[in-house]
C-alpha atoms as a PDB file:
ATOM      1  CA  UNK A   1       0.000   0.000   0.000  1.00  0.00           C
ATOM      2  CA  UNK A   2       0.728   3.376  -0.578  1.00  0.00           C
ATOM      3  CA  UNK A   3       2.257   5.566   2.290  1.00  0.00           C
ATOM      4  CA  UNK A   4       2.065   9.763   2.227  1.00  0.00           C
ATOM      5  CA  UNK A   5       1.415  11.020  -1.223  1.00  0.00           C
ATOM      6  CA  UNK A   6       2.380  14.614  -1.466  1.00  0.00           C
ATOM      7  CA  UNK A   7       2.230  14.741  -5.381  1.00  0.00           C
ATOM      8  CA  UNK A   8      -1.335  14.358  -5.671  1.00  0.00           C
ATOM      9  CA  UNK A   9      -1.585  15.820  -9.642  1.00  0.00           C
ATOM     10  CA  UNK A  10       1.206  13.842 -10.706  1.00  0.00           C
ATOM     11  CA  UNK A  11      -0.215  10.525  -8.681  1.00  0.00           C
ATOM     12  CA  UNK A  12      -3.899  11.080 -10.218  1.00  0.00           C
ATOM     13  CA  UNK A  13      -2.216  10.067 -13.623  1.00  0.00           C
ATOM     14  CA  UNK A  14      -0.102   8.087 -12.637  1.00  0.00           C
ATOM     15  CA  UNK A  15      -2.155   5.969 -10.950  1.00  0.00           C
ATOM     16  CA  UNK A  16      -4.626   6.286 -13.342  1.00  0.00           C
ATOM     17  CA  UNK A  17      -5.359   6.353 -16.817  1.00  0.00           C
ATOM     18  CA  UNK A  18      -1.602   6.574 -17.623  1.00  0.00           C
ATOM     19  CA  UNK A  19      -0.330   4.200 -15.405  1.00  0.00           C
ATOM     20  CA  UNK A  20      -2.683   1.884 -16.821  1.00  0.00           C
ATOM     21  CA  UNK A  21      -1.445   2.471 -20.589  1.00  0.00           C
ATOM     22  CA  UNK A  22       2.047   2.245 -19.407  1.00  0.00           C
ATOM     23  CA  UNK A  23       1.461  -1.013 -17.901  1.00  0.00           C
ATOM     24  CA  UNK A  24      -0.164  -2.183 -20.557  1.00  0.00           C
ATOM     25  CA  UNK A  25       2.298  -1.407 -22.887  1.00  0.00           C
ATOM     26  CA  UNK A  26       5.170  -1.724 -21.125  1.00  0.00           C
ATOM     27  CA  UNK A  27       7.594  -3.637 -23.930  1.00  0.00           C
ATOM     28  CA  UNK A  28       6.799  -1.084 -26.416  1.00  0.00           C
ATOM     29  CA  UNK A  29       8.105   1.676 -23.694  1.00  0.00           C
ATOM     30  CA  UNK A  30      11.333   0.078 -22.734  1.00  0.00           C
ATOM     31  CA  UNK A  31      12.075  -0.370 -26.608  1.00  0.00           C
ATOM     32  CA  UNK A  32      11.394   3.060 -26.989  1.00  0.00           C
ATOM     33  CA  UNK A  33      14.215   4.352 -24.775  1.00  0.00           C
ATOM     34  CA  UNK A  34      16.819   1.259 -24.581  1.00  0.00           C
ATOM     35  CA  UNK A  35      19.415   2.964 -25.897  1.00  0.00           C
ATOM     36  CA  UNK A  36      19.164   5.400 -22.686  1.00  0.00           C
ATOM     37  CA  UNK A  37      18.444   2.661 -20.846  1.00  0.00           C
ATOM     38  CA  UNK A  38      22.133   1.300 -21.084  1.00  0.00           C
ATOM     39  CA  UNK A  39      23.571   4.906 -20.535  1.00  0.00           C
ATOM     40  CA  UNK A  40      22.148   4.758 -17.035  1.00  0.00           C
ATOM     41  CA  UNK A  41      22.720   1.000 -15.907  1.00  0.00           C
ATOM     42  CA  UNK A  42      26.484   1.764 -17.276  1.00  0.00           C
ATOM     43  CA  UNK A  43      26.487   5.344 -15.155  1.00  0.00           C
ATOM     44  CA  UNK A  44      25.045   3.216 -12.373  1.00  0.00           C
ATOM     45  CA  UNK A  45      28.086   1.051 -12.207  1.00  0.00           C
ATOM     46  CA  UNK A  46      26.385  -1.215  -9.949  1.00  0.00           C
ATOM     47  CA  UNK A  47      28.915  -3.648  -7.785  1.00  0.00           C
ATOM     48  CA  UNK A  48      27.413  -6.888  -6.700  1.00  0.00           C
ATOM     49  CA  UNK A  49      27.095  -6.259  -2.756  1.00  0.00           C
ATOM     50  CA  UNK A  50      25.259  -2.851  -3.514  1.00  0.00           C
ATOM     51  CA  UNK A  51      22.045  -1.962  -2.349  1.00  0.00           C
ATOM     52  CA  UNK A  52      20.116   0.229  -4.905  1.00  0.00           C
ATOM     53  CA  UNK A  53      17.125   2.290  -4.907  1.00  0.00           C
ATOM     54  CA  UNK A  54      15.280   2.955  -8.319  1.00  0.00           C
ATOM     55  CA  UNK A  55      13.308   6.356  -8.341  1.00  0.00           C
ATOM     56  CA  UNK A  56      10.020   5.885 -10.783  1.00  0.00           C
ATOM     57  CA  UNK A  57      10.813   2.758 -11.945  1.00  0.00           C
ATOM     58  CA  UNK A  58       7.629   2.655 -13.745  1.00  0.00           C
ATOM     59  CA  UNK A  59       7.322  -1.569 -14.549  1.00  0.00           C
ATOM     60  CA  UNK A  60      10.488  -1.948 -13.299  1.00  0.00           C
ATOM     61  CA  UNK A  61      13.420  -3.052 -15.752  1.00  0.00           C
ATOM     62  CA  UNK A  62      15.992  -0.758 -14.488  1.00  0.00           C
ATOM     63  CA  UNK A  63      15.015  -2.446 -10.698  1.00  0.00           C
ATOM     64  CA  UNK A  64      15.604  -5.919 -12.673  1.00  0.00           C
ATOM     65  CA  UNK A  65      18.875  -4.868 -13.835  1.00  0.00           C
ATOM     66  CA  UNK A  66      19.727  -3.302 -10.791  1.00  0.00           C
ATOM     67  CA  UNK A  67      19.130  -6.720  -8.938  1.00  0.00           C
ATOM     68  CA  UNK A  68      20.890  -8.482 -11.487  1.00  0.00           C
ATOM     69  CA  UNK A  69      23.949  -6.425 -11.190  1.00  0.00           C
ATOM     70  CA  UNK A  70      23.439  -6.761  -7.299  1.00  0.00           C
ATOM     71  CA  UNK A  71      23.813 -10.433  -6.758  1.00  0.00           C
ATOM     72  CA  UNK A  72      24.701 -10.200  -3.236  1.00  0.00           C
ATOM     73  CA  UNK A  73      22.545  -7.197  -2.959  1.00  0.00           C
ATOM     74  CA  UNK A  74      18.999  -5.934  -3.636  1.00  0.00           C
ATOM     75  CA  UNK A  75      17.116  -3.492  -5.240  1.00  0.00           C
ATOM     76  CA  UNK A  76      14.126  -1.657  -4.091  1.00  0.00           C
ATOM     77  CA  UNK A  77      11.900  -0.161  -7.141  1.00  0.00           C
ATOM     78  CA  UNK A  78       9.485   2.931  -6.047  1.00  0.00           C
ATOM     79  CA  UNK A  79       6.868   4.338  -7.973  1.00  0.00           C
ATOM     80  CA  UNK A  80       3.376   6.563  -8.014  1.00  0.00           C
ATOM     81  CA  UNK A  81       1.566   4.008  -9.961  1.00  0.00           C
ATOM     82  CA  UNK A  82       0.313   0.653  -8.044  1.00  0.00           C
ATOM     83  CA  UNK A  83      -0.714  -0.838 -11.518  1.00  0.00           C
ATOM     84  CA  UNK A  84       2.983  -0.568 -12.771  1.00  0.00           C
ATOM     85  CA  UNK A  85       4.560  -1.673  -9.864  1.00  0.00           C
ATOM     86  CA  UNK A  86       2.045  -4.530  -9.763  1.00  0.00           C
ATOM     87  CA  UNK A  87       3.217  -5.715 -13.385  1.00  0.00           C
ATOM     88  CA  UNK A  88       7.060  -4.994 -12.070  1.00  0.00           C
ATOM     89  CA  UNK A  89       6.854  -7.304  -9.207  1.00  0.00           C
ATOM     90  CA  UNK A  90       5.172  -9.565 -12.030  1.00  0.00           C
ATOM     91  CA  UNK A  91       8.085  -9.640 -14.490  1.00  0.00           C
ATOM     92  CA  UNK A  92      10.114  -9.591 -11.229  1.00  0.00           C
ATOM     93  CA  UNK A  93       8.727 -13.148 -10.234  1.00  0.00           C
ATOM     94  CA  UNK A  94       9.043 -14.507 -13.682  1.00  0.00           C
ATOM     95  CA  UNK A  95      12.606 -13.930 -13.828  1.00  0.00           C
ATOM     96  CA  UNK A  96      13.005 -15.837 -10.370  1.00  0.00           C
ATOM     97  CA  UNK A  97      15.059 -12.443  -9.029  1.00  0.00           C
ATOM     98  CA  UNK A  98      14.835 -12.910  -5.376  1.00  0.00           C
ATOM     99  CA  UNK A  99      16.797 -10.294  -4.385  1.00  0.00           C
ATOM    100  CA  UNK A 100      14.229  -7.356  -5.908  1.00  0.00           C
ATOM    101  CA  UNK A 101      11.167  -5.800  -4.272  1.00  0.00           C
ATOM    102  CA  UNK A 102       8.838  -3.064  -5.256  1.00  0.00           C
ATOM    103  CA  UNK A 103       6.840  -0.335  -3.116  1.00  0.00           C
ATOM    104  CA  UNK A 104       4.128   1.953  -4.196  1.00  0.00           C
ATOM    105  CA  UNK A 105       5.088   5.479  -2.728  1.00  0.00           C
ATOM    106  CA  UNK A 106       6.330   9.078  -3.383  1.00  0.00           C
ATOM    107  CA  UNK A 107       9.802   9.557  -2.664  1.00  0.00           C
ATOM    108  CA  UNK A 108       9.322  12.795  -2.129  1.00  0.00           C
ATOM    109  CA  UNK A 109       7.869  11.850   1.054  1.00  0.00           C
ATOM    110  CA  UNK A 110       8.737   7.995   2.051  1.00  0.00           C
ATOM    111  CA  UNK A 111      10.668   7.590   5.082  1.00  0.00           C
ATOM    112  CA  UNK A 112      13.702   5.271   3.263  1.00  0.00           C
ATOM    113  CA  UNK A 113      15.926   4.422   6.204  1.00  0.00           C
ATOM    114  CA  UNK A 114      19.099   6.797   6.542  1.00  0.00           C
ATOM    115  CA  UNK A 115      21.739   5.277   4.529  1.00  0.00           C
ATOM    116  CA  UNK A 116      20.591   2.258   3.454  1.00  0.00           C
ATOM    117  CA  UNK A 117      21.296   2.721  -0.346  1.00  0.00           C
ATOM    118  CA  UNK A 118      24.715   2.522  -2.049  1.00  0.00           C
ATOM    119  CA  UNK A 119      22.895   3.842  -5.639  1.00  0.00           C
ATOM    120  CA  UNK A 120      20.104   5.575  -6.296  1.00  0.00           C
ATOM    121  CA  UNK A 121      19.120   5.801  -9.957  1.00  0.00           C
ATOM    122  CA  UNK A 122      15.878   6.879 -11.938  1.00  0.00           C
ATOM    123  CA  UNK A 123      15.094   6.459 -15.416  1.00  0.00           C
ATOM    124  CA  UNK A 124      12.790   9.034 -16.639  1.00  0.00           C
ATOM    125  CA  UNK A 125      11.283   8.983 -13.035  1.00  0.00           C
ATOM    126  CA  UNK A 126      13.036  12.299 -11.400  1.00  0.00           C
ATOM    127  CA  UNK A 127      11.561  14.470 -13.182  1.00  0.00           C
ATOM    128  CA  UNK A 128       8.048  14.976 -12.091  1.00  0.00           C
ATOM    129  CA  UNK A 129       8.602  16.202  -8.163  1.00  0.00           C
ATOM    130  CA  UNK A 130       6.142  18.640  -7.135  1.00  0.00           C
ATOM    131  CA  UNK A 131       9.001  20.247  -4.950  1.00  0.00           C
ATOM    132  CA  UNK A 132      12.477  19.403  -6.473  1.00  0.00           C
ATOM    133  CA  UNK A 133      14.327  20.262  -3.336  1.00  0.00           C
ATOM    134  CA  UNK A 134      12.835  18.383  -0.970  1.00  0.00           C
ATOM    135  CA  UNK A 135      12.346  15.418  -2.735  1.00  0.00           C
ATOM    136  CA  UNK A 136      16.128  15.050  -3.794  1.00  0.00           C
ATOM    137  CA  UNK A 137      16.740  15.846  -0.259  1.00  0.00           C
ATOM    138  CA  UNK A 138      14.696  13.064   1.393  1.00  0.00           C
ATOM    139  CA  UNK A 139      16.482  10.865  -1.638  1.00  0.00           C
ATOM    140  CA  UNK A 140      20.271  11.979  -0.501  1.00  0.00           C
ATOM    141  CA  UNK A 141      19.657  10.934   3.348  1.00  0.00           C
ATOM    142  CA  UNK A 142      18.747   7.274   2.125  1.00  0.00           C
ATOM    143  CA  UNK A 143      22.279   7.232   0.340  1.00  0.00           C
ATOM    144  CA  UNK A 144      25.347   6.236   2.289  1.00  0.00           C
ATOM    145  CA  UNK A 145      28.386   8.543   2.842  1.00  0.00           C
ATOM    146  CA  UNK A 146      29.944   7.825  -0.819  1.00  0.00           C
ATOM    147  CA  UNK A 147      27.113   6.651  -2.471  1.00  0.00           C
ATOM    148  CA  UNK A 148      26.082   8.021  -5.623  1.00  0.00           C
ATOM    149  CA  UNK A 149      22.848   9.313  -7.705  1.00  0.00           C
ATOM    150  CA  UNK A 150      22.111   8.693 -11.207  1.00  0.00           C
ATOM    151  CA  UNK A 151      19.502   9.630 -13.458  1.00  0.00           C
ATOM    152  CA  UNK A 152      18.610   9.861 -16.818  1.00  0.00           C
ATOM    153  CA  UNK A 153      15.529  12.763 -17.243  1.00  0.00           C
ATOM    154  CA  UNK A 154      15.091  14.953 -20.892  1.00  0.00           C
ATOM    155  CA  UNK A 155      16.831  17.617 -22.069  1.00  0.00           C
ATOM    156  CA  UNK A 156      14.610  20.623 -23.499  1.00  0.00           C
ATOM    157  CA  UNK A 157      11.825  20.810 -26.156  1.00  0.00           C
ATOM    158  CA  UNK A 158      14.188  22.183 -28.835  1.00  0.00           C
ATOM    159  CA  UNK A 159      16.609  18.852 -28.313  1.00  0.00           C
ATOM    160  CA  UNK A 160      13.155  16.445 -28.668  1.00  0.00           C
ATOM    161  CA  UNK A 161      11.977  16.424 -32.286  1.00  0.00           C
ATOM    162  CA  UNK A 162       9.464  13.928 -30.994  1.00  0.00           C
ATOM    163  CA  UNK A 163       7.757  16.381 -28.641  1.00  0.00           C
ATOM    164  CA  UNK A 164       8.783  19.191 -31.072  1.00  0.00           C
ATOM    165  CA  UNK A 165       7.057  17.232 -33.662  1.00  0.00           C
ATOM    166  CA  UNK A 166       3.890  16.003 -32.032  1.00  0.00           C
ATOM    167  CA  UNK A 167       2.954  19.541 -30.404  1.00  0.00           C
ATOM    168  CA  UNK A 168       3.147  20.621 -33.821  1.00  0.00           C
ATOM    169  CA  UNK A 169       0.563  17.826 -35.345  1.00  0.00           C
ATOM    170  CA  UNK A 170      -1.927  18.148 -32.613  1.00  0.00           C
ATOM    171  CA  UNK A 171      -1.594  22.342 -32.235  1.00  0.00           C
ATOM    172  CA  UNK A 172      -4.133  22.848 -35.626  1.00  0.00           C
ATOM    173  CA  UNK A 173      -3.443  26.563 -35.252  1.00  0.00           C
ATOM    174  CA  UNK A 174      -2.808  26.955 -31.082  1.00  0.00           C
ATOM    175  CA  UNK A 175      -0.561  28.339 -29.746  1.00  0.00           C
ATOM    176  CA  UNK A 176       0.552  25.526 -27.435  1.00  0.00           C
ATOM    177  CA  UNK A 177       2.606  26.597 -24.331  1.00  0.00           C
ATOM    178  CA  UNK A 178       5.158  23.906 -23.125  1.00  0.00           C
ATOM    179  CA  UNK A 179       6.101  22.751 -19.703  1.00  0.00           C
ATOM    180  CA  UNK A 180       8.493  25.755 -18.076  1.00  0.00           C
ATOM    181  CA  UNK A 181      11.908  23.904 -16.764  1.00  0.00           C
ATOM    182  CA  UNK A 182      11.865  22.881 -13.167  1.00  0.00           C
ATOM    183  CA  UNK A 183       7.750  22.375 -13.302  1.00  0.00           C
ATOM    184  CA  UNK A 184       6.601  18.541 -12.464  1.00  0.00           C
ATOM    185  CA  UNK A 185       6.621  16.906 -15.791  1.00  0.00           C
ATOM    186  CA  UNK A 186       9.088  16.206 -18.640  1.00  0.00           C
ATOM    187  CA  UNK A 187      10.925  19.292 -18.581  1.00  0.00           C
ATOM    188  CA  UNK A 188      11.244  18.704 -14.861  1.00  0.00           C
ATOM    189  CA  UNK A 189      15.366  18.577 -14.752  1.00  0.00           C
ATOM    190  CA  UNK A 190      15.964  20.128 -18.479  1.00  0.00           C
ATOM    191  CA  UNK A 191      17.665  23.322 -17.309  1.00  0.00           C
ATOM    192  CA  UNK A 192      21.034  21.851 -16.060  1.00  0.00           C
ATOM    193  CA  UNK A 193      21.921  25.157 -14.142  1.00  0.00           C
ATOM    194  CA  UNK A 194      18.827  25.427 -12.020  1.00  0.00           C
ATOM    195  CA  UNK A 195      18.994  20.843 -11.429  1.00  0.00           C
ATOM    196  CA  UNK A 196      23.036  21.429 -10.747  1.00  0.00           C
ATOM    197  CA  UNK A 197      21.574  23.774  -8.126  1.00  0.00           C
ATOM    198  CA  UNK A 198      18.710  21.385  -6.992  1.00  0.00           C
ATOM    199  CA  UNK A 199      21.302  19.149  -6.280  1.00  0.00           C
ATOM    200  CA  UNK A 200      23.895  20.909  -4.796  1.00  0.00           C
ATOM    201  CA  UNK A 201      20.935  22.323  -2.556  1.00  0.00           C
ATOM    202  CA  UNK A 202      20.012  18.874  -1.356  1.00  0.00           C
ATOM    203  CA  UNK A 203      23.790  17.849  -0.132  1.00  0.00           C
ATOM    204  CA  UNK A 204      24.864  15.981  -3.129  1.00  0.00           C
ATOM    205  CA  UNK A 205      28.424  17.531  -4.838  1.00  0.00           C
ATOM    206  CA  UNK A 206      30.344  16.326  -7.957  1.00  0.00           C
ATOM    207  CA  UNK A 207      27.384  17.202 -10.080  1.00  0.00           C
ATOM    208  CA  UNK A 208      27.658  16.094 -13.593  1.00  0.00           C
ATOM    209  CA  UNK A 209      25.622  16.633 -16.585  1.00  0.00           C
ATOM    210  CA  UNK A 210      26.491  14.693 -19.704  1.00  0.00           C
ATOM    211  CA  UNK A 211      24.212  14.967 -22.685  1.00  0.00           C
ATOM    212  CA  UNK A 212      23.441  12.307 -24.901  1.00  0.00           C
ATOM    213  CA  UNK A 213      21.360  11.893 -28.143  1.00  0.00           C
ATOM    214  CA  UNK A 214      19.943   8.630 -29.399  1.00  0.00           C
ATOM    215  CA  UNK A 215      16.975   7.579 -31.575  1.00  0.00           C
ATOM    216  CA  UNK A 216      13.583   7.715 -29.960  1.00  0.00           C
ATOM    217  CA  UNK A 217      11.795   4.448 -31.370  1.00  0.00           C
ATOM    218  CA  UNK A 218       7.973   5.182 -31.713  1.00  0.00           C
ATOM    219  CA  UNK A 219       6.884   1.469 -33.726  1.00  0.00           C
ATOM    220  CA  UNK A 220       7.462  -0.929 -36.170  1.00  0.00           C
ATOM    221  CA  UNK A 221       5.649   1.281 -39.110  1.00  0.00           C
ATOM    222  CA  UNK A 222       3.947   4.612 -39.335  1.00  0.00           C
ATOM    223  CA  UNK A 223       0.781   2.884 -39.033  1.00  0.00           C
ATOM    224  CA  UNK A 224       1.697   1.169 -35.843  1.00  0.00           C
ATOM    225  CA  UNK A 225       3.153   4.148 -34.334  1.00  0.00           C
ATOM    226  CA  UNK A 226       0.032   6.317 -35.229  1.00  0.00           C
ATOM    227  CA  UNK A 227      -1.865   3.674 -33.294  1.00  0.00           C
ATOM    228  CA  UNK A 228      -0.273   3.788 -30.010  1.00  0.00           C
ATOM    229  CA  UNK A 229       0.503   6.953 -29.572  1.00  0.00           C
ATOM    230  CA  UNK A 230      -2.865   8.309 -30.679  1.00  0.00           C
ATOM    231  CA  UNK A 231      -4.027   6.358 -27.527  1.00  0.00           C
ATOM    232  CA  UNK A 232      -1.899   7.841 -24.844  1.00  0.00           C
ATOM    233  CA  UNK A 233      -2.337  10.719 -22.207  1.00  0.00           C
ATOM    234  CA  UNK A 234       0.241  13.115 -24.200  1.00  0.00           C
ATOM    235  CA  UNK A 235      -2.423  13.014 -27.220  1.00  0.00           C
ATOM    236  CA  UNK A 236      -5.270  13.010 -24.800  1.00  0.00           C
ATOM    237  CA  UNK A 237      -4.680  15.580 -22.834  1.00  0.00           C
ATOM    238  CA  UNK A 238      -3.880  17.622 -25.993  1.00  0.00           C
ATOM    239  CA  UNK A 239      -6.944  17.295 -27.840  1.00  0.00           C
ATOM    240  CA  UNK A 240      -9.350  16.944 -25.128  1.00  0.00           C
ATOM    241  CA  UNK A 241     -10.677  20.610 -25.712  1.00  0.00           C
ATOM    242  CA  UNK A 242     -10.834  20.624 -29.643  1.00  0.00           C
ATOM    243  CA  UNK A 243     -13.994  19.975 -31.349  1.00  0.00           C
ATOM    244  CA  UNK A 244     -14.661  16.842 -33.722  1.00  0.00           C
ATOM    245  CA  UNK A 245     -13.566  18.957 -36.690  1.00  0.00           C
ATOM    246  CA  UNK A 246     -10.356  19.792 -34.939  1.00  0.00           C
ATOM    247  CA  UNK A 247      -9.484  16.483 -33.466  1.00  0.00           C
ATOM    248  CA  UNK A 248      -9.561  14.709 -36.333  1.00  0.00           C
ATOM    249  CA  UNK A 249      -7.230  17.694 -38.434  1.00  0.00           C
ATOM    250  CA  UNK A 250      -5.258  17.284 -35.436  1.00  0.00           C
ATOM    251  CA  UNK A 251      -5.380  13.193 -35.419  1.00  0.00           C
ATOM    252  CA  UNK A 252      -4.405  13.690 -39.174  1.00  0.00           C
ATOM    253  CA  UNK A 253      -1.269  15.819 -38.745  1.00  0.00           C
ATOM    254  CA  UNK A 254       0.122  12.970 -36.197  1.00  0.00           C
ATOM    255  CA  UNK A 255      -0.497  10.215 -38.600  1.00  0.00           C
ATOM    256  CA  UNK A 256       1.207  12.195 -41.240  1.00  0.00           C
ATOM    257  CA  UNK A 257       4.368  12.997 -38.723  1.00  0.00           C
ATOM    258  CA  UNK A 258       4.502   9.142 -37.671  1.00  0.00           C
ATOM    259  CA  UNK A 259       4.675   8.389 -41.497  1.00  0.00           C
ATOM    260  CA  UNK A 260       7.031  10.890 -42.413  1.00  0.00           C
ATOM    261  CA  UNK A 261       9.899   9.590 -39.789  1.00  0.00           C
ATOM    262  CA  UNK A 262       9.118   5.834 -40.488  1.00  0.00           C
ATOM    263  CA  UNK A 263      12.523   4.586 -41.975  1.00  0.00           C
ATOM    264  CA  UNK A 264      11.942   1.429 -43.188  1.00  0.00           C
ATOM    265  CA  UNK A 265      13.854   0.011 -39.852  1.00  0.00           C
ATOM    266  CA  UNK A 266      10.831   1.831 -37.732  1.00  0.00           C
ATOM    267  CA  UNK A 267       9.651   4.964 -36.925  1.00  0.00           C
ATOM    268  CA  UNK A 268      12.420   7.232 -35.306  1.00  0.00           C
ATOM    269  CA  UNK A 269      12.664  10.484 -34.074  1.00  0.00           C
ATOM    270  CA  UNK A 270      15.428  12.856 -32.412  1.00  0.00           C
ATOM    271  CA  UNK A 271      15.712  12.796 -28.797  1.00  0.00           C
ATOM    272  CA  UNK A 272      18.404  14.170 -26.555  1.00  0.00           C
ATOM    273  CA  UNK A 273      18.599  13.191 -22.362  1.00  0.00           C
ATOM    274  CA  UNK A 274      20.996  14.431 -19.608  1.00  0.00           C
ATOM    275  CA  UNK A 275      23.012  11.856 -17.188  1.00  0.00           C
ATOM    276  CA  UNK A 276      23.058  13.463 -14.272  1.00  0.00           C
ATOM    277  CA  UNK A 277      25.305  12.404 -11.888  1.00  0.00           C
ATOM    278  CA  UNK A 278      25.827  12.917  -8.347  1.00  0.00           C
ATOM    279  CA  UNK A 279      27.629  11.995  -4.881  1.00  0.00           C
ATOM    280  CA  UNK A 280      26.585  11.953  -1.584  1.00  0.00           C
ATOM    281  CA  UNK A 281      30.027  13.016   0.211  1.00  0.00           C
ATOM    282  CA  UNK A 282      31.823  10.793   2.505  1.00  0.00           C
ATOM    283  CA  UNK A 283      32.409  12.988   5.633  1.00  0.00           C
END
């Protein structure tokens, strides 16, 4: 069960409609981001006696890794949503990894016992703290003198063509504000001066961010990728106000995108992430 949830918009998608569609479609999600995937399990550099906490870990592969990596360790995999952590203590059990456990909760909030982590890491998962500062606060005391932090969270609109090109499909003549940096969401950690500060604010020092720029895999065929995405809570929540008319101009412009940046070898778009990592220092 849930403990204190203190990011109540963020948690009524979360562990809602969205959660739900991520669950759901969990395979299709890790494919879509495996490149940055390996960026953070290599930044991790998990030893096998660690103990490692996994921030948002959503259905749970980096946990899996984590645990794999950990042999003589665990890993502990938190997250808003109780239907993704549901299917991550699923794929968990099928892969007979004893040594991993998942938690809903906000770790923004949950009382983690003082240094009981060696790592910390979050794929995609840091970025959507209602209050920055306190969360990565209440995520530094769980880490042991010398531990370290590392994350992997987007870079800004204008280094996304795949945001870039969607809020241009579904705008049909708006004028479509984005996210501000720093605001819950996925902009959350895109200005690296104001997360270097977060950071340093919250105890951590050696700061690093390290950008990197891979494909972002959106399906098999324009057709394919049309049809998921057309389903999920970005493309929702971005047409929910538009009239039939609209919506479908809208739905039309996305289908056209998708097809336009299908390759032959899938449907790929520009994406750019930071690393960010972090210490806890040893005095």
């Amino acid at each position: 069960m849930a403990g204190t949830i203190v990011n109540t918009e963020m948690a009524a998608a979360w562990d809602g409609d969205e959660g739900e569609e991520w669950a759901r479609d969990w395979e299709r999600y890790d494919r879509s981001v495996a490149a940055y995937h390996q960026v953070l399990i290599d930044a991790a550099a998990i030893n096998k006696t660690d103990h490692v906490l996994d921030v948002g870990c959503g259905n749970g592969q980096s946990t899996r890794d984590a645990g794999r990596a950990a042999v003589d360790g665990t890993a502990l995999g938190v997250d808003l949503s109780s239907r993704m952590v549901q299917r991550a203590a699923d794929l968990a059990r099928a892969e007979h990894l004893t040594n991993v456990r998942f938690e809903q909760a906000d770790a923004q909030v949950h009382p983690f016992d003082p240094t009981a982590y060696d790592v910390v890491l979050s794929r995609f998962g840091a970025m959507f703290f209602a209050d920055p500062k306190a969360a990565f606060a209440n995520i530094q005391a769980t880490i042991r003198p010398g531990g370290r932090l590392a994350i992997v969270a987007w870079r800004g609109i204008a280094d996304n063509e795949w945001l870039r090109c969607v809020f241009n499909a579904l705008a049909v003549g708006r004028d479509l504000p984005t996210p501000p940096p720093g605001s819950p969401g996925p902009f959350g950690l895109a200005d690296p001066d104001r997360t270097r500060a977060t950071l340093t604010a919250a105890g951590f020092d050696k700061v690093e961010l390290t950008p990197f720029d891979y494909p972002f895999w959106l399906g098999t065929n324009g057709d394919d990728a049309f049809g998921f995405f057309r389903s999920t809570g970005i493309v929702r929540g971005m047409t929910q106000d538009l009239d039939d008319g609209q919506k479908g101009r809208a739905l039309d412009a996305l289908r056209d995108t998708m097809a336009q940046h299908d390759t032959g070898d899938g449907v790929n778009f520009g994406s750019g992430v930071w690393l960010i990592s972090a210490r806890k220092p040893s005095g």
